[in-house]
PDB file of N, CA and C in Angstrom:
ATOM      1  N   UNK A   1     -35.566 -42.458  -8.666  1.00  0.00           N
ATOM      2  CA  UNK A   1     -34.121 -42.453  -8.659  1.00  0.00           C
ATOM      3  C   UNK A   1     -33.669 -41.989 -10.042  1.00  0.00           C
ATOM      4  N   UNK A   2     -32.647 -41.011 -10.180  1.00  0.00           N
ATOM      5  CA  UNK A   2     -32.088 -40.493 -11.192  1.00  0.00           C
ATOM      6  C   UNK A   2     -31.772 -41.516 -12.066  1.00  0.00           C
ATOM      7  N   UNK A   3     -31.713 -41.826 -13.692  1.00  0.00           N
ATOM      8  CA  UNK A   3     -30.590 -42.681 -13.928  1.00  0.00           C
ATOM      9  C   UNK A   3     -29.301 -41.989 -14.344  1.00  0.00           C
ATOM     10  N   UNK A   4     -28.454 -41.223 -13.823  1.00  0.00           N
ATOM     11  CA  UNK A   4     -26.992 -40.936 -13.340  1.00  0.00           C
ATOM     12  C   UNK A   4     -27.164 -41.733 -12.088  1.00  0.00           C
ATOM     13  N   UNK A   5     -27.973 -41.787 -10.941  1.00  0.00           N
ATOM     14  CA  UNK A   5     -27.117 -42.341  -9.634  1.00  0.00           C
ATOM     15  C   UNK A   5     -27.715 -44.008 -10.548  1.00  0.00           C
ATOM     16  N   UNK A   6     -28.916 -44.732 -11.122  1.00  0.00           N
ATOM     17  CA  UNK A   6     -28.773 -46.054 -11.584  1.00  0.00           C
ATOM     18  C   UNK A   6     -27.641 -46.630 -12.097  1.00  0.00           C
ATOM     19  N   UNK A   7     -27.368 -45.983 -13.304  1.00  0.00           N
ATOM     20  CA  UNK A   7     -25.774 -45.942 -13.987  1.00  0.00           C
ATOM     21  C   UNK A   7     -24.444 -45.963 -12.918  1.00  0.00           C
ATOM     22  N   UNK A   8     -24.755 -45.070 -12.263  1.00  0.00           N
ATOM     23  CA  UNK A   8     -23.608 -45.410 -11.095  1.00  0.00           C
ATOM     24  C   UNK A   8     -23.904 -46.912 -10.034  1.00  0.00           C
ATOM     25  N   UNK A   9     -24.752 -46.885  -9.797  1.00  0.00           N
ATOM     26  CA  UNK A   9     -24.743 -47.954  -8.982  1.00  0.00           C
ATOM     27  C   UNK A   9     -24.723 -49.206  -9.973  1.00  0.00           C
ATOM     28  N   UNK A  10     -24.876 -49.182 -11.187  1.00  0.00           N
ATOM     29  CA  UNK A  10     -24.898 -50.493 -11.995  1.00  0.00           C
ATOM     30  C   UNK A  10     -22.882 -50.881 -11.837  1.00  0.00           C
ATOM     31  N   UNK A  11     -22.679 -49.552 -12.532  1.00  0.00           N
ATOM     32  CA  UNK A  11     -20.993 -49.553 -12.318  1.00  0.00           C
ATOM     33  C   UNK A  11     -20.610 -50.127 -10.906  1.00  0.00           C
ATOM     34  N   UNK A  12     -20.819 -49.525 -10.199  1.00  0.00           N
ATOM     35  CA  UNK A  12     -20.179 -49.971  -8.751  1.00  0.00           C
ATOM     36  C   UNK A  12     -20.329 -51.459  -8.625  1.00  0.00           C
ATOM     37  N   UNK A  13     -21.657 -51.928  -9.003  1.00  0.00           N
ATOM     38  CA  UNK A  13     -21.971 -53.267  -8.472  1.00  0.00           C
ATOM     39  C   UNK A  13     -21.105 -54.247  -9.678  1.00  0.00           C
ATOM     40  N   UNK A  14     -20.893 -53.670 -11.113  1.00  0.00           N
ATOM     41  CA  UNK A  14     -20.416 -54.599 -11.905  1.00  0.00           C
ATOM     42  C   UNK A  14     -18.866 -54.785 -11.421  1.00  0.00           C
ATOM     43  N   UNK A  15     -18.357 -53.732 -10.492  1.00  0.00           N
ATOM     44  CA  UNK A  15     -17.109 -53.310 -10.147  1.00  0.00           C
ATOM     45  C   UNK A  15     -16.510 -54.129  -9.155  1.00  0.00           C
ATOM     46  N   UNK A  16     -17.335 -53.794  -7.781  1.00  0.00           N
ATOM     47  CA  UNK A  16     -17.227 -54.645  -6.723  1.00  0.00           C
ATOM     48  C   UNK A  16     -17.379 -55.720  -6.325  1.00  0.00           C
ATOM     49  N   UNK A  17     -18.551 -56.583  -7.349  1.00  0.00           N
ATOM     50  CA  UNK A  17     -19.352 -57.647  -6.193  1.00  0.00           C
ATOM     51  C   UNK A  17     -17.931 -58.986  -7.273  1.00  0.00           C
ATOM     52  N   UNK A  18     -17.457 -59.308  -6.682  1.00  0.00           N
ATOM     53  CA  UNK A  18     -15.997 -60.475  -6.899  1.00  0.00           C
ATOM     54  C   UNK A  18     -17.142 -61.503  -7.902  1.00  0.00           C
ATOM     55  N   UNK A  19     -16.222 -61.993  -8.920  1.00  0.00           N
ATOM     56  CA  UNK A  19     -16.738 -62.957  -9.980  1.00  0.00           C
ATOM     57  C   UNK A  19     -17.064 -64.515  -8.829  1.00  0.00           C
ATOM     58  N   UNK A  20     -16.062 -64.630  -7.848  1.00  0.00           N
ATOM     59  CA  UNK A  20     -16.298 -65.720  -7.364  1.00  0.00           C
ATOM     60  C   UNK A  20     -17.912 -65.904  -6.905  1.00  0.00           C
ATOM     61  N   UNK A  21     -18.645 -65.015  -6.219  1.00  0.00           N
ATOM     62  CA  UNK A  21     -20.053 -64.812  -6.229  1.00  0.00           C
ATOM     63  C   UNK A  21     -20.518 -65.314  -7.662  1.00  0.00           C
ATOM     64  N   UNK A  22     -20.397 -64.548  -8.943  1.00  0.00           N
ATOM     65  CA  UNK A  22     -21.178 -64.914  -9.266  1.00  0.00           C
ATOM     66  C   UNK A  22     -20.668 -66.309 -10.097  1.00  0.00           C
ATOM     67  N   UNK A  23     -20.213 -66.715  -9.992  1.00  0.00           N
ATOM     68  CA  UNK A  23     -19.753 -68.578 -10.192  1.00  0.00           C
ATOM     69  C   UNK A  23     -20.612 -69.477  -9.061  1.00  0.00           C
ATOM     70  N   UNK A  24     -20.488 -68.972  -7.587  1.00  0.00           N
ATOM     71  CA  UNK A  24     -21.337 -69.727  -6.854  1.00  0.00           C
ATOM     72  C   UNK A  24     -22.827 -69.678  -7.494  1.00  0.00           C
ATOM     73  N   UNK A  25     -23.376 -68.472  -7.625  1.00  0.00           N
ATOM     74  CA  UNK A  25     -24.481 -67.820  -8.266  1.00  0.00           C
ATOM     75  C   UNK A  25     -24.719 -68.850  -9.086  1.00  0.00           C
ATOM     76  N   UNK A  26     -24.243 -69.129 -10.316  1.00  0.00           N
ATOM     77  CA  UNK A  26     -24.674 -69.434 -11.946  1.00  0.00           C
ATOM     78  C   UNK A  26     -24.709 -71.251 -11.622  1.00  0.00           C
ATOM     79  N   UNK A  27     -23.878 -71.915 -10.393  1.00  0.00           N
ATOM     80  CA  UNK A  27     -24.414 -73.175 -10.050  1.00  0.00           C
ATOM     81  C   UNK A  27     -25.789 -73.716  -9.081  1.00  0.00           C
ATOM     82  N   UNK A  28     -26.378 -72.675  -9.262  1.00  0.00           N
ATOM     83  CA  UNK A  28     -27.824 -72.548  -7.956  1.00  0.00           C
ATOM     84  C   UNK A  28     -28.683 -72.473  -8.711  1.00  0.00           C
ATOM     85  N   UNK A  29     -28.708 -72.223  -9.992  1.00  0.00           N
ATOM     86  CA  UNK A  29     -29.779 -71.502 -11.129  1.00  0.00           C
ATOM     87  C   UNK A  29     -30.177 -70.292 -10.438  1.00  0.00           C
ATOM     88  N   UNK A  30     -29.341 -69.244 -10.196  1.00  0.00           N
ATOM     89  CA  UNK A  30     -29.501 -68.047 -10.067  1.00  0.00           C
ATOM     90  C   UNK A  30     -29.719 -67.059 -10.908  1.00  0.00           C
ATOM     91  N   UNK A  31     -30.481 -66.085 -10.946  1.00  0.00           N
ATOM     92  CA  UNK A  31     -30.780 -64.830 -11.605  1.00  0.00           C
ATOM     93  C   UNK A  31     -29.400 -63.352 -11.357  1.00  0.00           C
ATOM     94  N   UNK A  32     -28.657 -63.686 -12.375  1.00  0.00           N
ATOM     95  CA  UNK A  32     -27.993 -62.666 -12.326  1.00  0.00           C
ATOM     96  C   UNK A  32     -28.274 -61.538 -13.283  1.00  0.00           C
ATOM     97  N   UNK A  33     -29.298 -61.435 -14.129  1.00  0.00           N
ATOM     98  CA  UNK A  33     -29.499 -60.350 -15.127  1.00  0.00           C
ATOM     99  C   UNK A  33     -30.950 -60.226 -14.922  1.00  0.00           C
ATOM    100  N   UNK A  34     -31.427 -59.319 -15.595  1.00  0.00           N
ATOM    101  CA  UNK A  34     -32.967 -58.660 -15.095  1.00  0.00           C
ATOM    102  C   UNK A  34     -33.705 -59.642 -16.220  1.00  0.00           C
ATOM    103  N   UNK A  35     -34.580 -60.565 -15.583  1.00  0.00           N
ATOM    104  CA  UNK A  35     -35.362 -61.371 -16.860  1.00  0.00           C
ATOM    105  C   UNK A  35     -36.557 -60.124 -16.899  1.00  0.00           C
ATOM    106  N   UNK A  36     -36.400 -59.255 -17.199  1.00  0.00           N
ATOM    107  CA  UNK A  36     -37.361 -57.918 -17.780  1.00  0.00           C
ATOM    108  C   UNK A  36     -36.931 -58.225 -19.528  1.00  0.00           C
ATOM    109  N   UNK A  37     -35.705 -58.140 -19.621  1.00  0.00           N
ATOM    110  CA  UNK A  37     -35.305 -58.509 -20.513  1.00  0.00           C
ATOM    111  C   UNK A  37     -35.668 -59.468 -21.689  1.00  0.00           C
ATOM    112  N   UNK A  38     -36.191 -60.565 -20.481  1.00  0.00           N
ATOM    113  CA  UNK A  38     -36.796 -61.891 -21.620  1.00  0.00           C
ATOM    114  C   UNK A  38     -37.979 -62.222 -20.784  1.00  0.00           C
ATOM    115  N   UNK A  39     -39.011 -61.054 -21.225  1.00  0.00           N
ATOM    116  CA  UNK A  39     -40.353 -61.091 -21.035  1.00  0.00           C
ATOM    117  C   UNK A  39     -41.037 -61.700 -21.629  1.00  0.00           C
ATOM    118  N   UNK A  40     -41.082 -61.549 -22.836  1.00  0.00           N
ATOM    119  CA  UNK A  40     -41.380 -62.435 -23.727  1.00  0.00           C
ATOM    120  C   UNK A  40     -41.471 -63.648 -23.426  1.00  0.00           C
ATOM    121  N   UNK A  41     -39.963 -63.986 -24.003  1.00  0.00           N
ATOM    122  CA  UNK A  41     -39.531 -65.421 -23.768  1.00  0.00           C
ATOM    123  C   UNK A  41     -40.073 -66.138 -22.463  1.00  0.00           C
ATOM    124  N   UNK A  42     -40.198 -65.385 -21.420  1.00  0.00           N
ATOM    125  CA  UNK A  42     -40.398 -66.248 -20.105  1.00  0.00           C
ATOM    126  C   UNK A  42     -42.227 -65.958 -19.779  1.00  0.00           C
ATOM    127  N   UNK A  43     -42.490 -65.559 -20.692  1.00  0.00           N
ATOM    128  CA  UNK A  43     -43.770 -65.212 -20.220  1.00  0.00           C
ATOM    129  C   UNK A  43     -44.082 -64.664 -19.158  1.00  0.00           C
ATOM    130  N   UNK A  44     -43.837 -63.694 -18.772  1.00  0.00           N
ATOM    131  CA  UNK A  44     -43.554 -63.209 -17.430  1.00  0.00           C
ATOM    132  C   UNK A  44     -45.353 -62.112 -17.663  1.00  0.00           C
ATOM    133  N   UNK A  45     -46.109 -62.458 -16.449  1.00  0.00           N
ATOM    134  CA  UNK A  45     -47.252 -61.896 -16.314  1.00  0.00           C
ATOM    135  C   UNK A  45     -47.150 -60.573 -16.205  1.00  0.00           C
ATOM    136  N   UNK A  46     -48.263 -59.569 -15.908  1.00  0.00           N
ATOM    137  CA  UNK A  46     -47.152 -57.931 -15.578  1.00  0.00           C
ATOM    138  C   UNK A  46     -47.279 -57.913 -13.806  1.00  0.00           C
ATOM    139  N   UNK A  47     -48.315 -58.560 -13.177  1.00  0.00           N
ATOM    140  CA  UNK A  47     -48.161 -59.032 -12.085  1.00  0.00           C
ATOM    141  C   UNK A  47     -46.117 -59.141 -11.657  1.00  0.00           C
ATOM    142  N   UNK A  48     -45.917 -60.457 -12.267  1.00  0.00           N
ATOM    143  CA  UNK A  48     -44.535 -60.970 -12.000  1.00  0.00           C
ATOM    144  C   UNK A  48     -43.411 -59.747 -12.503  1.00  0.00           C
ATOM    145  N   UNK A  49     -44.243 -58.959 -13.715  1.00  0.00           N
ATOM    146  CA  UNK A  49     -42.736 -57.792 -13.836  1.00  0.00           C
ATOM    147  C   UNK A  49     -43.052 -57.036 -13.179  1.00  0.00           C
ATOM    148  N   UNK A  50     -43.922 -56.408 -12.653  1.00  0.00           N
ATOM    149  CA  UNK A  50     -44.304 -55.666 -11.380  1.00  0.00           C
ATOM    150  C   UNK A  50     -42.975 -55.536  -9.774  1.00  0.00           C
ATOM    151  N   UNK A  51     -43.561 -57.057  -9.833  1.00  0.00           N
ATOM    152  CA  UNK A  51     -42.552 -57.843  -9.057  1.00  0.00           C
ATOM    153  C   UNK A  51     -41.690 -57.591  -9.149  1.00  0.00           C
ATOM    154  N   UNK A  52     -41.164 -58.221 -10.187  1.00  0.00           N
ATOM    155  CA  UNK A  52     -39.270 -58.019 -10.458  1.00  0.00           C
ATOM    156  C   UNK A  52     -39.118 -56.490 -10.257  1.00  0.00           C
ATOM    157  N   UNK A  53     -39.569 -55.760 -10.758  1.00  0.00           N
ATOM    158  CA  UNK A  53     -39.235 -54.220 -10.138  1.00  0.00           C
ATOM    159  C   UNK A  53     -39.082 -53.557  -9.483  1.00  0.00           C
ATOM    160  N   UNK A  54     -39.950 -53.883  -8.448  1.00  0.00           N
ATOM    161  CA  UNK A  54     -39.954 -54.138  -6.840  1.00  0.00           C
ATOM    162  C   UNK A  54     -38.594 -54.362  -6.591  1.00  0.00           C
ATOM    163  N   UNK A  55     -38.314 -55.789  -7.057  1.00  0.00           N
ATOM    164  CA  UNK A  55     -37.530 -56.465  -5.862  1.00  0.00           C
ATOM    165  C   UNK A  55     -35.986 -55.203  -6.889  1.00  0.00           C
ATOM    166  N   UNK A  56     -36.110 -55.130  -7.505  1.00  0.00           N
ATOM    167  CA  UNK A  56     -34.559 -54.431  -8.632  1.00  0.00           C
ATOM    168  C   UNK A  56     -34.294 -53.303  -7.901  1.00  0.00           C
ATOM    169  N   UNK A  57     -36.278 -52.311  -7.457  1.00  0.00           N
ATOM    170  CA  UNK A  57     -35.824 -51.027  -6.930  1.00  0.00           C
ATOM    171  C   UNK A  57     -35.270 -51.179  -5.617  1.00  0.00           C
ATOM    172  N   UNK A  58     -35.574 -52.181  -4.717  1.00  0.00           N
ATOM    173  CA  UNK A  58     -35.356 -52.481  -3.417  1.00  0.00           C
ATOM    174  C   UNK A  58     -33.461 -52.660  -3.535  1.00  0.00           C
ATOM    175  N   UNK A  59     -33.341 -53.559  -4.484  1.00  0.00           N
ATOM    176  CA  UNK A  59     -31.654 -53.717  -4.334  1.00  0.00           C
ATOM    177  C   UNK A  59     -30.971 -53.042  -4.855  1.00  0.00           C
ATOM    178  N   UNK A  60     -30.947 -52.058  -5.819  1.00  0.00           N
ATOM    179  CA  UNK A  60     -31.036 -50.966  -5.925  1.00  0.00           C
ATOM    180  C   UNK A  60     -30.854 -49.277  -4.543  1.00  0.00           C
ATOM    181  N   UNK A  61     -31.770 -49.611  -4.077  1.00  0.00           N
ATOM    182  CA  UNK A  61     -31.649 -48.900  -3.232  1.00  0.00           C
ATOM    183  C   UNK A  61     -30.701 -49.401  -1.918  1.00  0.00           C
ATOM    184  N   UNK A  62     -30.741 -50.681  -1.661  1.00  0.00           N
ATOM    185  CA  UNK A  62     -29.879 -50.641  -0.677  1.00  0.00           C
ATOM    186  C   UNK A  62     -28.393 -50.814  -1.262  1.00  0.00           C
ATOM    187  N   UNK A  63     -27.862 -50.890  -2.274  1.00  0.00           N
ATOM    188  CA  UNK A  63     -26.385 -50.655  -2.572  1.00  0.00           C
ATOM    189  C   UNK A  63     -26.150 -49.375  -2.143  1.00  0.00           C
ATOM    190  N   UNK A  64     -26.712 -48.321  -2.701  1.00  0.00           N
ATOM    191  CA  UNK A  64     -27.002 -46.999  -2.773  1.00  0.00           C
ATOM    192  C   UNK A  64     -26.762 -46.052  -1.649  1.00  0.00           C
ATOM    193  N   UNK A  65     -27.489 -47.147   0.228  1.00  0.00           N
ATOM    194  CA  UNK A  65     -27.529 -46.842   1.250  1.00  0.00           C
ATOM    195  C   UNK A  65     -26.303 -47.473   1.629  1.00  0.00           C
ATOM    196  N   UNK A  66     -25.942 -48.457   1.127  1.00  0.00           N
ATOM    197  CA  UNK A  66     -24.066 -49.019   1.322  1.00  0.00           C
ATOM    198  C   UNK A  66     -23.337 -47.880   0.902  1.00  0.00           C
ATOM    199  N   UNK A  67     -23.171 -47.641   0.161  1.00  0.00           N
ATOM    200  CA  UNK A  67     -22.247 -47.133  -0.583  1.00  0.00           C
ATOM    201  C   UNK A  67     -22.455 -45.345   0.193  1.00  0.00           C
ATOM    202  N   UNK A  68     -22.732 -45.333   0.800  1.00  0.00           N
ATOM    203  CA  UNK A  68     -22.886 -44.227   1.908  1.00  0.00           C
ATOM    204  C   UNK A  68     -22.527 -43.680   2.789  1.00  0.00           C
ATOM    205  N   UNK A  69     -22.790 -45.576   4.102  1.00  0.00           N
ATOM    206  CA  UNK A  69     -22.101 -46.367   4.773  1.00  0.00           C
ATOM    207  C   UNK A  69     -21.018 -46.652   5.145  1.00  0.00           C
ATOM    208  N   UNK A  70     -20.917 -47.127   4.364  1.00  0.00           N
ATOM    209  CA  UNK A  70     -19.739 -48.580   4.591  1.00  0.00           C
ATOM    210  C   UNK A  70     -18.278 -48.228   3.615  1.00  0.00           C
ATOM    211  N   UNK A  71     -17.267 -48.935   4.300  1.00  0.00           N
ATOM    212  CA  UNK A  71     -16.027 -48.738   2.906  1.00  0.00           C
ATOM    213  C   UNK A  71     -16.015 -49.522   2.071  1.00  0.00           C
ATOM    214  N   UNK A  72     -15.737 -49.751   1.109  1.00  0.00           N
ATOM    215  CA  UNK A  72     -15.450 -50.112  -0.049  1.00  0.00           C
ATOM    216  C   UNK A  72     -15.385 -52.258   0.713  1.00  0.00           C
ATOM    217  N   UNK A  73     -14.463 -52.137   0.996  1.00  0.00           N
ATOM    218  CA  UNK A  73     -14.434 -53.792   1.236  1.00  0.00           C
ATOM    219  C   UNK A  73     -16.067 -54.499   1.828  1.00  0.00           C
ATOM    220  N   UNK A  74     -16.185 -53.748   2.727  1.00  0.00           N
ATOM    221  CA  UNK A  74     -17.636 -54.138   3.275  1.00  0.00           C
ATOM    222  C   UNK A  74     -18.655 -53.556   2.050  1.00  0.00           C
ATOM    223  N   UNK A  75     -18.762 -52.710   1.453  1.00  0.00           N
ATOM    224  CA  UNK A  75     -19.388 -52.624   0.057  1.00  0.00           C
ATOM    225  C   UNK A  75     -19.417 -54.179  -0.530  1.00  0.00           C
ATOM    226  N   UNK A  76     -18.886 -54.255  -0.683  1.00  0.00           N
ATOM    227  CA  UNK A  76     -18.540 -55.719  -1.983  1.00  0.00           C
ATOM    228  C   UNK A  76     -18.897 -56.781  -1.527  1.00  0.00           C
ATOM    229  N   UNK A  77     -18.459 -57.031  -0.102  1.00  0.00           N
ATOM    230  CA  UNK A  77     -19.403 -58.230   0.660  1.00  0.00           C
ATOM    231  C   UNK A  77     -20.503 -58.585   0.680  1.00  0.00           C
ATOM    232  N   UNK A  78     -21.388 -57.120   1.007  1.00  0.00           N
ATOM    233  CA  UNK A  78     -22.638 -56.854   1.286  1.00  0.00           C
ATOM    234  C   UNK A  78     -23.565 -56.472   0.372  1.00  0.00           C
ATOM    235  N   UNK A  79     -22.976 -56.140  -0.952  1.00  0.00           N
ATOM    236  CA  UNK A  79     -23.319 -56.428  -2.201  1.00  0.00           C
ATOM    237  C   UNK A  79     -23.828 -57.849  -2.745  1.00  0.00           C
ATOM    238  N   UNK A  80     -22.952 -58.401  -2.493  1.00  0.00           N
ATOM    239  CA  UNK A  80     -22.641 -59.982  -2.991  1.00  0.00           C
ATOM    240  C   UNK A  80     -23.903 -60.720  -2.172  1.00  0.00           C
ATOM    241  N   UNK A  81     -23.990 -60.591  -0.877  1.00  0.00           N
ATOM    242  CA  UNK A  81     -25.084 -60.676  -0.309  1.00  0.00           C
ATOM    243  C   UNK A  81     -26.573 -60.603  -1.009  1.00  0.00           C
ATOM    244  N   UNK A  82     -26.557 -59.058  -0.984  1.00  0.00           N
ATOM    245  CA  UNK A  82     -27.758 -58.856  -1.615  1.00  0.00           C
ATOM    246  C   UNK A  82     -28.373 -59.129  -2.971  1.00  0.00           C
ATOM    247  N   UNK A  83     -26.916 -59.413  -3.763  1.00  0.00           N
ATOM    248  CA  UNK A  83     -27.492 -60.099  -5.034  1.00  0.00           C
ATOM    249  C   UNK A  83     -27.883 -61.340  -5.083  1.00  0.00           C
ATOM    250  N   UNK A  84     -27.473 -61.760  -3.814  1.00  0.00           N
ATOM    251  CA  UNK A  84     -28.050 -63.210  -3.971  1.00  0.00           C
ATOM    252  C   UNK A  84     -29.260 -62.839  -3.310  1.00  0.00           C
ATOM    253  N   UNK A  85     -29.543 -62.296  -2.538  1.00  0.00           N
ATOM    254  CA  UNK A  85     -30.744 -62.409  -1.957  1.00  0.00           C
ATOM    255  C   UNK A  85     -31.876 -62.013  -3.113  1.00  0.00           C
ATOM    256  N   UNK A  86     -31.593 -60.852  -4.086  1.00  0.00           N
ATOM    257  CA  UNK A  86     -32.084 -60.402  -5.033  1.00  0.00           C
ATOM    258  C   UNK A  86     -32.521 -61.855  -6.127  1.00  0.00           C
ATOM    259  N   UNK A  87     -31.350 -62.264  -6.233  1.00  0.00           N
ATOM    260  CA  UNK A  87     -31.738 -63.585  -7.400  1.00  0.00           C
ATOM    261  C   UNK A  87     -32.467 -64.427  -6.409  1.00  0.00           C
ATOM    262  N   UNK A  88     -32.544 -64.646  -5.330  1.00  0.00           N
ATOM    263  CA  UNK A  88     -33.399 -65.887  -4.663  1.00  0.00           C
ATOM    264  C   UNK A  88     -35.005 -65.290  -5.313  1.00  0.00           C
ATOM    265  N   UNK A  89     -35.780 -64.261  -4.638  1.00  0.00           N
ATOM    266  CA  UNK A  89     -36.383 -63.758  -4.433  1.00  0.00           C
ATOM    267  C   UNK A  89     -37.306 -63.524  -5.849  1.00  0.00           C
ATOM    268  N   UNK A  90     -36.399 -63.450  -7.400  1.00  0.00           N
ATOM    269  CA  UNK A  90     -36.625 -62.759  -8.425  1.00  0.00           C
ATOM    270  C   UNK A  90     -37.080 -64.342  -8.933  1.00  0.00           C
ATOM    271  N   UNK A  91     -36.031 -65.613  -8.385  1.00  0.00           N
ATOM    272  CA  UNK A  91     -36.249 -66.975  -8.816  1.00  0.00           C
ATOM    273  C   UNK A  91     -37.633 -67.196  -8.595  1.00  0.00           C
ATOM    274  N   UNK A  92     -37.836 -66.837  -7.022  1.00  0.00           N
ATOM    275  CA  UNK A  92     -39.413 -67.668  -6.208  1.00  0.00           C
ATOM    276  C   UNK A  92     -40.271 -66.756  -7.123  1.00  0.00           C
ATOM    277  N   UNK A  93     -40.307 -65.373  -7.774  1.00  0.00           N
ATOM    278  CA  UNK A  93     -41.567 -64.862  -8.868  1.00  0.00           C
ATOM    279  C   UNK A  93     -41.417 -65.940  -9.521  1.00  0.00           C
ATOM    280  N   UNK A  94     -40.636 -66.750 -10.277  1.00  0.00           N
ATOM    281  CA  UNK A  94     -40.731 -67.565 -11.404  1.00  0.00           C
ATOM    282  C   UNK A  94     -41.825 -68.562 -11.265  1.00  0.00           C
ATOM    283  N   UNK A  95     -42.791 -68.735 -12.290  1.00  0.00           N
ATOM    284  CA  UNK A  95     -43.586 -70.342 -12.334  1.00  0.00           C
ATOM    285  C   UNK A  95     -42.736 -71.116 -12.813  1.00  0.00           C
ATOM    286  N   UNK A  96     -42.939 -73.094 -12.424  1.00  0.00           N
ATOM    287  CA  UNK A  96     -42.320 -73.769 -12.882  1.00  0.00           C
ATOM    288  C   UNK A  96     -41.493 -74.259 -13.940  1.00  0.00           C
ATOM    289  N   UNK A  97     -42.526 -73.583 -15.084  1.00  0.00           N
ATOM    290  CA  UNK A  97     -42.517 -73.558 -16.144  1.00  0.00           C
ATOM    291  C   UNK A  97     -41.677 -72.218 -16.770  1.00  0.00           C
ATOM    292  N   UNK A  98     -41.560 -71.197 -15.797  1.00  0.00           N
ATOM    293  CA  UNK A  98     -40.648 -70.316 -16.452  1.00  0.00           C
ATOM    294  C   UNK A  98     -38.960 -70.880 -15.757  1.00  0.00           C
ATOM    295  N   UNK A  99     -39.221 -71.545 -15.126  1.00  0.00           N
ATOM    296  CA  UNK A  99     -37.555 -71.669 -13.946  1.00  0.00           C
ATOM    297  C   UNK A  99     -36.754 -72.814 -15.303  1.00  0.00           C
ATOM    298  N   UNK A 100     -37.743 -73.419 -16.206  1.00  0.00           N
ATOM    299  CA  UNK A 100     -37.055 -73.786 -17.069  1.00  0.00           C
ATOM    300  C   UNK A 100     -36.871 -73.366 -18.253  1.00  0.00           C
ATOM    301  N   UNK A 101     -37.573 -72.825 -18.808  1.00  0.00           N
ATOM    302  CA  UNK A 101     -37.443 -71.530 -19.486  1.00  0.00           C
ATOM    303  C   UNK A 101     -35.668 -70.303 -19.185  1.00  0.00           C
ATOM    304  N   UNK A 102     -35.543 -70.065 -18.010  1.00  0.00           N
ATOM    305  CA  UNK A 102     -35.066 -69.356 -17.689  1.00  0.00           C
ATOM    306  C   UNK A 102     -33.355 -69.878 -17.996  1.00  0.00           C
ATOM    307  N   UNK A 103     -33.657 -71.793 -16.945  1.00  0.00           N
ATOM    308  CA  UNK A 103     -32.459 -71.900 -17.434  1.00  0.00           C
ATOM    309  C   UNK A 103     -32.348 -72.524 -18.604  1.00  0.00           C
ATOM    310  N   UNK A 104     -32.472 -72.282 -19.397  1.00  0.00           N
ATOM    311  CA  UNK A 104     -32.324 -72.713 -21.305  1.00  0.00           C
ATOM    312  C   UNK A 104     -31.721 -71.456 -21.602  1.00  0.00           C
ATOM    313  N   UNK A 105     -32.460 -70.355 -21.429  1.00  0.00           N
ATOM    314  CA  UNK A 105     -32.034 -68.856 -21.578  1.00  0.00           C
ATOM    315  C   UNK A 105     -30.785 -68.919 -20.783  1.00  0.00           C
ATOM    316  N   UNK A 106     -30.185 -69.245 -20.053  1.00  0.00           N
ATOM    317  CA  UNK A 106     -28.998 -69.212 -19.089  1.00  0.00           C
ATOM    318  C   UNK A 106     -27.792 -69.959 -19.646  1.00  0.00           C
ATOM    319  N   UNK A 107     -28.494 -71.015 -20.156  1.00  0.00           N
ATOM    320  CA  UNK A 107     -27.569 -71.916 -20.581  1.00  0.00           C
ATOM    321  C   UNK A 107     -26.789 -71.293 -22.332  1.00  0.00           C
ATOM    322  N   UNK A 108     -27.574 -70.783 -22.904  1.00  0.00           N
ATOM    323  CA  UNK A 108     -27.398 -69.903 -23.942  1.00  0.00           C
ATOM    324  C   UNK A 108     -27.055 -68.829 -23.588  1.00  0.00           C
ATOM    325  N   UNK A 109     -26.926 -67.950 -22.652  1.00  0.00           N
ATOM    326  CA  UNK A 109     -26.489 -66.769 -22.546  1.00  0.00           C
ATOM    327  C   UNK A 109     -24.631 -67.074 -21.912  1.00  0.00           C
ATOM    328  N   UNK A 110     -24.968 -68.371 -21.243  1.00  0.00           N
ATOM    329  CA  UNK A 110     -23.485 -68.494 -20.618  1.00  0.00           C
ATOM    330  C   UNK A 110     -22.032 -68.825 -21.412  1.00  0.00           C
TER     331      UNK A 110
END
């Protein structure tokens, strides 16, 4: 995937998906930012960033196939959707020991 259409779809999604999502989000201990980021910090195996890449190109790609689709209102729904499904998914890579890790990092980033 180009990054002109990444960049675009980062925009769209920072655009569309309603803050109220991510407020439900940030009380679940949800993953709303790429812990690629805090590799380090989370000890993240390359197994697990492997993973996370996976799951980024996958949601990624289906905004991409929305935004194709669908109009704009159903965009944003179905967005919102998939980011959660994205943070469930990016959570279950986490070991125990990183899910607290993660939220310390959360709690400082918020």
């Amino acid at each position: 995937m180009g990054l002109l259409k990444v960049l675009l779809v980062v925009f769209l999604i920072s655009w569309i998906t309603p803050v109220f999502c991510q407020e439900s989000l940030r009380k679940n201990n949800a993953v709303l930012y790429d812990p690629l980021f805090w590799k380090d910090d989370l000890k993240l195996s390359n197994i697990q960033c492997q993973r996370i890449r996976d799951i980024n190109a996958e949601f990624f790609q289906q905004v991409i196939t929305l935004t194709k689709i669908e109009n704009r209102s159903a965009v944003s729904q179905k967005t919102a959707k998939l980011l959660s499904d994205r943070s469930e998914k990016i959570w279950n890579t986490f070991q125990p020991r990183q899910k607290k890790r993660w939220k310390k990092l959360w709690e400082i980033e918020s």
